[in-house]
C-alpha atoms as a PDB file:
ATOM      1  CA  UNK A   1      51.289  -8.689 151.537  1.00  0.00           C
ATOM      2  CA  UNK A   2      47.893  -7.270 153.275  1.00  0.00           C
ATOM      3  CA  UNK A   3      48.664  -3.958 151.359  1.00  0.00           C
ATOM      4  CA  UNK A   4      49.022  -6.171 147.390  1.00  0.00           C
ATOM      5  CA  UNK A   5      45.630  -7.379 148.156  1.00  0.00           C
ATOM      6  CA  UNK A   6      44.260  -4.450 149.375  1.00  0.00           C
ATOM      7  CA  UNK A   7      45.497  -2.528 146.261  1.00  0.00           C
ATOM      8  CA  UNK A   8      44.545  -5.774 144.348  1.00  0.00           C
ATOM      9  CA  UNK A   9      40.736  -5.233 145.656  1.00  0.00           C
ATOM     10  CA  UNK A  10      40.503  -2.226 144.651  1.00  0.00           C
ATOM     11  CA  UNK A  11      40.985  -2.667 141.115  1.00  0.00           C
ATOM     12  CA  UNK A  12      38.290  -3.275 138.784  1.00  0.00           C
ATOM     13  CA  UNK A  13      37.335  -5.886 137.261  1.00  0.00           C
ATOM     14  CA  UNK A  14      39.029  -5.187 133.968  1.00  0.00           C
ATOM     15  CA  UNK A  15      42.569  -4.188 135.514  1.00  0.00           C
ATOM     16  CA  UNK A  16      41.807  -7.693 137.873  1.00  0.00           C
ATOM     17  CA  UNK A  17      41.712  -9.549 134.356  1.00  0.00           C
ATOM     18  CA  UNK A  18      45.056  -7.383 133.265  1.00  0.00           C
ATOM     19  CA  UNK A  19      46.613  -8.074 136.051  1.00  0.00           C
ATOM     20  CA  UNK A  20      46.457 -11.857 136.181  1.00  0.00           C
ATOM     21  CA  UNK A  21      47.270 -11.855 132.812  1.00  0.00           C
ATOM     22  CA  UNK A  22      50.525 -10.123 133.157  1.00  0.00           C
ATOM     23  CA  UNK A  23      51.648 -12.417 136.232  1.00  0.00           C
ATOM     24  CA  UNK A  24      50.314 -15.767 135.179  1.00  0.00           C
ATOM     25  CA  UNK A  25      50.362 -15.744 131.071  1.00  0.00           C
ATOM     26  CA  UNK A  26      52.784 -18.155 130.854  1.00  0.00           C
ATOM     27  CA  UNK A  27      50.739 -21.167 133.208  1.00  0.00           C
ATOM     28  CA  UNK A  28      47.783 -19.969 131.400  1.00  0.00           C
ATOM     29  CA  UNK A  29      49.169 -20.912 127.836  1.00  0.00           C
ATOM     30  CA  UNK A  30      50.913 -23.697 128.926  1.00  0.00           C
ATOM     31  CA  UNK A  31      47.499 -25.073 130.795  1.00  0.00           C
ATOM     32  CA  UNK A  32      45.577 -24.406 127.376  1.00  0.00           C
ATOM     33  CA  UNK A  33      48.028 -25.992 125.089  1.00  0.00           C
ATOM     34  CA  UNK A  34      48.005 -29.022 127.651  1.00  0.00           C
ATOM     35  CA  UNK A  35      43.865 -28.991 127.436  1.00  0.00           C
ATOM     36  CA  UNK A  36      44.176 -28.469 123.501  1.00  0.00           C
ATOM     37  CA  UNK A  37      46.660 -31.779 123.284  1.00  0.00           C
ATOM     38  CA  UNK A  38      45.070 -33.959 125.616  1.00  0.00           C
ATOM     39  CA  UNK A  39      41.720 -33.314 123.552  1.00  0.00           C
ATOM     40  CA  UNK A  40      43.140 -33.514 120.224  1.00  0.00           C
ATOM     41  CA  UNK A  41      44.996 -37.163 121.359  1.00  0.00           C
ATOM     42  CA  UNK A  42      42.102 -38.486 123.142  1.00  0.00           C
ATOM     43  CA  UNK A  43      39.746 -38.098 120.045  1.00  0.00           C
ATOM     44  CA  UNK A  44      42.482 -38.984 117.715  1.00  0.00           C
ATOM     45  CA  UNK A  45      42.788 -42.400 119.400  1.00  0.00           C
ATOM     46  CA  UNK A  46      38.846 -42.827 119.539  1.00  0.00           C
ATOM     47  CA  UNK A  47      38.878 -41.814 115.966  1.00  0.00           C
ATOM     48  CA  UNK A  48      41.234 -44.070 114.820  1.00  0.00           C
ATOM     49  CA  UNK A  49      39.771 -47.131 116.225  1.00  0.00           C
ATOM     50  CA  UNK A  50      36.109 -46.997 114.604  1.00  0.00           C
ATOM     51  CA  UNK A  51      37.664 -45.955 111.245  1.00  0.00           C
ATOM     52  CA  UNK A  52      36.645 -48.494 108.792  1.00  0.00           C
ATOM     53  CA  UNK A  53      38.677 -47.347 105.926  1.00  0.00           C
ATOM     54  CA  UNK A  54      41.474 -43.764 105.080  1.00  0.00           C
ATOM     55  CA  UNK A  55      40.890 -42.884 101.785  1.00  0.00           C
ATOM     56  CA  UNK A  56      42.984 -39.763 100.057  1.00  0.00           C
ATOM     57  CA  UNK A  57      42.165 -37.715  97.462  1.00  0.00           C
ATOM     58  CA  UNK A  58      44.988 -36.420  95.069  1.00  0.00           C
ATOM     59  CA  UNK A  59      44.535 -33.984  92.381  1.00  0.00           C
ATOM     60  CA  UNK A  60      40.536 -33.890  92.626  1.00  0.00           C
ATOM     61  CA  UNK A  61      38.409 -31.670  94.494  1.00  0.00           C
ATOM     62  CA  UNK A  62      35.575 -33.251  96.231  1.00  0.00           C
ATOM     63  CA  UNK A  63      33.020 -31.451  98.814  1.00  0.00           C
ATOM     64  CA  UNK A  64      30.683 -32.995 101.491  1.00  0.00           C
ATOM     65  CA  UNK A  65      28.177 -34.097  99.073  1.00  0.00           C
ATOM     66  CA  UNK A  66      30.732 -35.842  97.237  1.00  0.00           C
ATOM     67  CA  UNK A  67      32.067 -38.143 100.324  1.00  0.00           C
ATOM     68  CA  UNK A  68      28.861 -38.370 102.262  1.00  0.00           C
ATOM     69  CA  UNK A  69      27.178 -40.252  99.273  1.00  0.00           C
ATOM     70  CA  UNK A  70      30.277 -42.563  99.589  1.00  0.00           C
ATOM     71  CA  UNK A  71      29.732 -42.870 103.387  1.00  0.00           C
ATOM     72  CA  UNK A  72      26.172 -43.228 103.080  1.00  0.00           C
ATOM     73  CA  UNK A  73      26.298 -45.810 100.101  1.00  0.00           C
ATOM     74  CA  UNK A  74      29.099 -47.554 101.596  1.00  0.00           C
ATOM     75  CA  UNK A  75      27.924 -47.685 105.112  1.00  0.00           C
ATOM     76  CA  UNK A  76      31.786 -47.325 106.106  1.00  0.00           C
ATOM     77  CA  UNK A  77      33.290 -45.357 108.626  1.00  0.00           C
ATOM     78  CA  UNK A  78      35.461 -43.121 105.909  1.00  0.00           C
ATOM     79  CA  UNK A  79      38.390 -40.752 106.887  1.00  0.00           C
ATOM     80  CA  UNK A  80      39.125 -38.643 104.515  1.00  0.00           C
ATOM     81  CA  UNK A  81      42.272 -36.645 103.163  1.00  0.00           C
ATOM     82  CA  UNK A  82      41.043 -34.010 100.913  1.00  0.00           C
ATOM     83  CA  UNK A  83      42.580 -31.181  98.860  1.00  0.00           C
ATOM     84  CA  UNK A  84      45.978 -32.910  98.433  1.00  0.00           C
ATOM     85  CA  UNK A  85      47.891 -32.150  95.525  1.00  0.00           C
ATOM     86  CA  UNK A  86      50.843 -33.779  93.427  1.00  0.00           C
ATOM     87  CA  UNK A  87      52.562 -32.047  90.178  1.00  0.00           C
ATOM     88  CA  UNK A  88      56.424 -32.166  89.532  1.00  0.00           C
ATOM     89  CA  UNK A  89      55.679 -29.230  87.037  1.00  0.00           C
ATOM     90  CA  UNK A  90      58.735 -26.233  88.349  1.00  0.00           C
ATOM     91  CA  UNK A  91      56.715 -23.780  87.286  1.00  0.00           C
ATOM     92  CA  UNK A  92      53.469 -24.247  88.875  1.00  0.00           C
ATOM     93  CA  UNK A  93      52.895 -21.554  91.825  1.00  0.00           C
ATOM     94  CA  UNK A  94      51.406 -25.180  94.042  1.00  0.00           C
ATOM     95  CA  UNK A  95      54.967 -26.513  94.004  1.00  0.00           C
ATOM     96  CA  UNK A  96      55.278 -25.819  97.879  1.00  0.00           C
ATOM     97  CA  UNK A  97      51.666 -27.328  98.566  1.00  0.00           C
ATOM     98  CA  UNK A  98      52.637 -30.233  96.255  1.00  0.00           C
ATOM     99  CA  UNK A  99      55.544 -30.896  97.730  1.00  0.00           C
ATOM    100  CA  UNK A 100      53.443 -30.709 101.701  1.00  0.00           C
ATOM    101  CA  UNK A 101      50.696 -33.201  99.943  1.00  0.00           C
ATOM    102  CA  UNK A 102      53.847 -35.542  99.047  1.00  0.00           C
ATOM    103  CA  UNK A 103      54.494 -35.213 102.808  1.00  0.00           C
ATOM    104  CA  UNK A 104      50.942 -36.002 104.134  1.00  0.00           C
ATOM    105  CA  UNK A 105      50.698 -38.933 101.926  1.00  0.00           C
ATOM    106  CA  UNK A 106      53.864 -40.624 103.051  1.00  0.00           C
ATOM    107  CA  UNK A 107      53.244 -39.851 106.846  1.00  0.00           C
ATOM    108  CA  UNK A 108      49.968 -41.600 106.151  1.00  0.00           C
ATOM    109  CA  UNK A 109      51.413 -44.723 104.857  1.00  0.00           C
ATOM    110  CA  UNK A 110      54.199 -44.858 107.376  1.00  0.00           C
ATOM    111  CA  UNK A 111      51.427 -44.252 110.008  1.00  0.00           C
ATOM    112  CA  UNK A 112      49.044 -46.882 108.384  1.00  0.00           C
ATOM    113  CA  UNK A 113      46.403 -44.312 107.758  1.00  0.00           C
ATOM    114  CA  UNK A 114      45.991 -44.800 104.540  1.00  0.00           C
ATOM    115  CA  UNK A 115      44.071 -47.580 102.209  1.00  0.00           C
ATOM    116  CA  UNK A 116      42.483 -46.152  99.239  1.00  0.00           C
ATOM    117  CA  UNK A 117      43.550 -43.613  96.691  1.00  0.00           C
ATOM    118  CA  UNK A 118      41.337 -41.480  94.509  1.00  0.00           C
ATOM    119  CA  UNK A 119      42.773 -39.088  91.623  1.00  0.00           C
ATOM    120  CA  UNK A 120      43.019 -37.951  88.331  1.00  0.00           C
ATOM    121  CA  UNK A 121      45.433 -40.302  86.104  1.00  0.00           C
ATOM    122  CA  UNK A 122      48.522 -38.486  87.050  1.00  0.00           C
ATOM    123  CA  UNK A 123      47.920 -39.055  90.776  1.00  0.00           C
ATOM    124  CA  UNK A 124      47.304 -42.329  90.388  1.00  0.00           C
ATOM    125  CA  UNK A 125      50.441 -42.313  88.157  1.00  0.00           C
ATOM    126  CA  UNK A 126      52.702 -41.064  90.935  1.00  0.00           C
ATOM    127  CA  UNK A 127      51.067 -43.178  93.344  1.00  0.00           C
ATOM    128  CA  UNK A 128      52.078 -46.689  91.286  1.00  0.00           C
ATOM    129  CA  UNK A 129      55.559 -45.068  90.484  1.00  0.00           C
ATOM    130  CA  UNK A 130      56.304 -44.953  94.445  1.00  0.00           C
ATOM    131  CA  UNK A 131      54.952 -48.573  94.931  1.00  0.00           C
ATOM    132  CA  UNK A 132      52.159 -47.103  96.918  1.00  0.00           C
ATOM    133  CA  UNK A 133      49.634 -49.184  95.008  1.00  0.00           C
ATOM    134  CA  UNK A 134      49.161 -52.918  94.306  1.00  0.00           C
ATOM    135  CA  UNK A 135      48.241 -54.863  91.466  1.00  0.00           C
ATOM    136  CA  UNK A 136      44.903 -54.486  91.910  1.00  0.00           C
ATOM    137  CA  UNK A 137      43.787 -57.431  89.658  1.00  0.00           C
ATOM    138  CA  UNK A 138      45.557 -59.486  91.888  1.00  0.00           C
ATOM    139  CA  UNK A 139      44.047 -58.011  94.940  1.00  0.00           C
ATOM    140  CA  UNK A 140      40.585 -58.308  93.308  1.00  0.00           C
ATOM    141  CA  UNK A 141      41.029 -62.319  92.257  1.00  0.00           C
ATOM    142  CA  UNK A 142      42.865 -63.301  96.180  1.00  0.00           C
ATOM    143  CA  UNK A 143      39.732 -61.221  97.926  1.00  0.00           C
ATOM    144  CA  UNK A 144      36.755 -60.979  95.891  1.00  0.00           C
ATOM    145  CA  UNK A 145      37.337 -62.841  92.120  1.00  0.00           C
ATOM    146  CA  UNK A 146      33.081 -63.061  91.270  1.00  0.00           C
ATOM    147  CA  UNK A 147      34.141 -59.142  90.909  1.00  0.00           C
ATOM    148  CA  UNK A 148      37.154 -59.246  88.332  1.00  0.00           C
ATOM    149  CA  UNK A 149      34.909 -59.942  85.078  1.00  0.00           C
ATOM    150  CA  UNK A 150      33.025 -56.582  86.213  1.00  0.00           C
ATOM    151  CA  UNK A 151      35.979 -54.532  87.048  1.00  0.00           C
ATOM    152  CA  UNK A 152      38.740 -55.721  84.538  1.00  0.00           C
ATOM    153  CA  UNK A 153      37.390 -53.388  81.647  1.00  0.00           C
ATOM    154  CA  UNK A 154      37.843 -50.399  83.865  1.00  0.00           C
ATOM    155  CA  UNK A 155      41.655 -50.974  84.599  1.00  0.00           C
ATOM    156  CA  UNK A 156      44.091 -48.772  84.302  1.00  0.00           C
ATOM    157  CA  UNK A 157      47.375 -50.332  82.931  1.00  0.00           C
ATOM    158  CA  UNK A 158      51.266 -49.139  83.015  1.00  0.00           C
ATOM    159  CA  UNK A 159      53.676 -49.511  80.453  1.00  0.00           C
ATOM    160  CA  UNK A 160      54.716 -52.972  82.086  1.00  0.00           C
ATOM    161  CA  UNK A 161      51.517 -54.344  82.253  1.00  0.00           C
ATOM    162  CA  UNK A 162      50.292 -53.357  85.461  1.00  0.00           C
ATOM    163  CA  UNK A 163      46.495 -53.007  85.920  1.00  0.00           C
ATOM    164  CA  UNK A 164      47.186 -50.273  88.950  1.00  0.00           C
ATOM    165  CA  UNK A 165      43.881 -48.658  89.174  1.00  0.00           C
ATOM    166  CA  UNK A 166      39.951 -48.727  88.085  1.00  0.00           C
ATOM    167  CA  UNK A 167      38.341 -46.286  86.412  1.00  0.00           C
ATOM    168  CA  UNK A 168      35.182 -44.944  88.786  1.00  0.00           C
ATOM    169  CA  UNK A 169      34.225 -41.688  86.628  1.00  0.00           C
ATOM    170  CA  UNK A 170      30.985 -43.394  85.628  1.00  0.00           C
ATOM    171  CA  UNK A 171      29.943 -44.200  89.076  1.00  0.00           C
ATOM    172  CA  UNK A 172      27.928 -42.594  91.871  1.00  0.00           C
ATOM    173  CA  UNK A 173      28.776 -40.005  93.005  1.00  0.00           C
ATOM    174  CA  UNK A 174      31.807 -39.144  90.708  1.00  0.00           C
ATOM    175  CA  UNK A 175      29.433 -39.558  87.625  1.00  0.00           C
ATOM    176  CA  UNK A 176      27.357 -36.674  89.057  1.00  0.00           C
ATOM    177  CA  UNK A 177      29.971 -34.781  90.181  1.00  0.00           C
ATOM    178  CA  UNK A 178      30.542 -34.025  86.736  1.00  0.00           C
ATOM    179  CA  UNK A 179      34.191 -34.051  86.370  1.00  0.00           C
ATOM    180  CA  UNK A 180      35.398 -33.386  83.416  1.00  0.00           C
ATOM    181  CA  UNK A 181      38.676 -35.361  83.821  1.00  0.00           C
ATOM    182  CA  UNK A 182      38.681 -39.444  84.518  1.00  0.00           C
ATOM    183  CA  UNK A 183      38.558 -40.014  88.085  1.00  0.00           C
ATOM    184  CA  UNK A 184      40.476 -43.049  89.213  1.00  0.00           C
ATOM    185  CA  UNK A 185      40.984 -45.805  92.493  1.00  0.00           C
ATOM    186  CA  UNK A 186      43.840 -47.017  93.731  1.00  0.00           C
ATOM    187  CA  UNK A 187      43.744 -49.653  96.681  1.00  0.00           C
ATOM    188  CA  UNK A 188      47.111 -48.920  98.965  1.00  0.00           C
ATOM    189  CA  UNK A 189      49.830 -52.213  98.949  1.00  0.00           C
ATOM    190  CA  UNK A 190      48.990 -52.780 103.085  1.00  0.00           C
ATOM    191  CA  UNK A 191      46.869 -55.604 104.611  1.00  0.00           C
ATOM    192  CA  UNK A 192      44.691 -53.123 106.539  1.00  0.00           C
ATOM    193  CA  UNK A 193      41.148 -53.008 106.235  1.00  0.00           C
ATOM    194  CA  UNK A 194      40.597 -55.442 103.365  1.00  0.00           C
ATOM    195  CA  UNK A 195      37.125 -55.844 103.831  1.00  0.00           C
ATOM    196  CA  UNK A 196      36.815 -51.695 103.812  1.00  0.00           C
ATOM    197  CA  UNK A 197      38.449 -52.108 100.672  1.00  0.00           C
ATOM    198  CA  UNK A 198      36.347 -54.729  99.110  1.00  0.00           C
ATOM    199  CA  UNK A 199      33.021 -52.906 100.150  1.00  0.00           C
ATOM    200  CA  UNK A 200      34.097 -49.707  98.073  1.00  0.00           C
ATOM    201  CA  UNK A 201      35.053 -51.704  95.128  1.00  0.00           C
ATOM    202  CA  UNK A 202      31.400 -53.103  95.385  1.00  0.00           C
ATOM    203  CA  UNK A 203      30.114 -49.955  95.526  1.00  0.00           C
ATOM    204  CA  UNK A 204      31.197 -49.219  92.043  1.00  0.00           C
ATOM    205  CA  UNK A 205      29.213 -52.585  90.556  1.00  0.00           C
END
């Protein structure tokens, strides 16, 4: 034993590093996946409770300046789920990432992490197609009806008479986004954060 640490002593500093490496690896990775999970948990759960409203967006591509003039106008807490794609096209080369955005989006509704919906017209398509969405005049006259005359000429409607979705392309800060396909909201069938919901309808009056 007195001659490992003697020989251990006399190594240098680099071959010290090696050779703790090569005997301990293993606790090391474990300790740093531990650290890595308890800090990923801890500000998941502080996250989650000061979140005012989950809001996804499907098939359009947004940056920072697009969601922190929604944030800012708002003055809601927003998490966002960006970059998510849906397409049932068999020849696109994004079939595998459409098929992991599919995924995201129904872990978020299982997990209640999810409220709003923002997309191009096929998005919002899928989204009423898998019940996702309510009927959002419906929504809008039970929570907030001094705001249906306003909103009603920006529905979207499906083939059974559904208004699903509103039209927000002309509104800050889609409108200066300059998109040159309609970008649409969908409000998620769940009876979380209503009043989230409500203030990001104002936003677009």
């Amino acid at each position: 034993m007195k001659e490992r640490n003697s020989t251990f002593k006399e190594l240098s500093a680099k071959q010290k590093l090696q050779c703790i490496w090569d005997y301990y690896k293993i606790h090391i990775i474990v300790t740093v996946v531990l650290i890595c999970a308890i800090f990923s948990i801890v500000k998941t759960v502080k996250h989650a409770g000061s979140v005012d409203l989950y809001v996804a967006y499907v098939n359009v591509a947004v940056d920072d300046k697009v969601t922190d003039a929604l944030l800012g106008s708002s003055g809601l807490i927003i998490s966002s789920y960006k970059d998510l794609l849906i397409t049932e096209d068999p020849s696109s080369e994004n079939l595998e990432y459409a098929y992991a955005s599919s995924m995201k989006l129904t872990s978020a509704l299982s997990a209640d992490r999810l409220d709003v919906i923002i997309g191009d017209s096929y998005a919002m398509s899928y989204a009423n197609g898998a019940e996702y969405l309510v009927n959002i005049e419906d929504f809008v006259r039970a929570n907030s009806p001094q705001l249906l005359d306003k909103l009603k000429p920006l529905f979207l409607i499906d083939d059974n008479g559904k208004p699903y979705a509103i039209d927000v392309s002309g509104f800050a800060p889609f409108k200066s986004a300059g998109y040159s396909e309609p970008i649409y909201l969908g409000i998620v069938a769940s009876d979380n954060h209503v009043d989230g919901k409500l203030t990001l309808l104002r936003e677009f009056m």
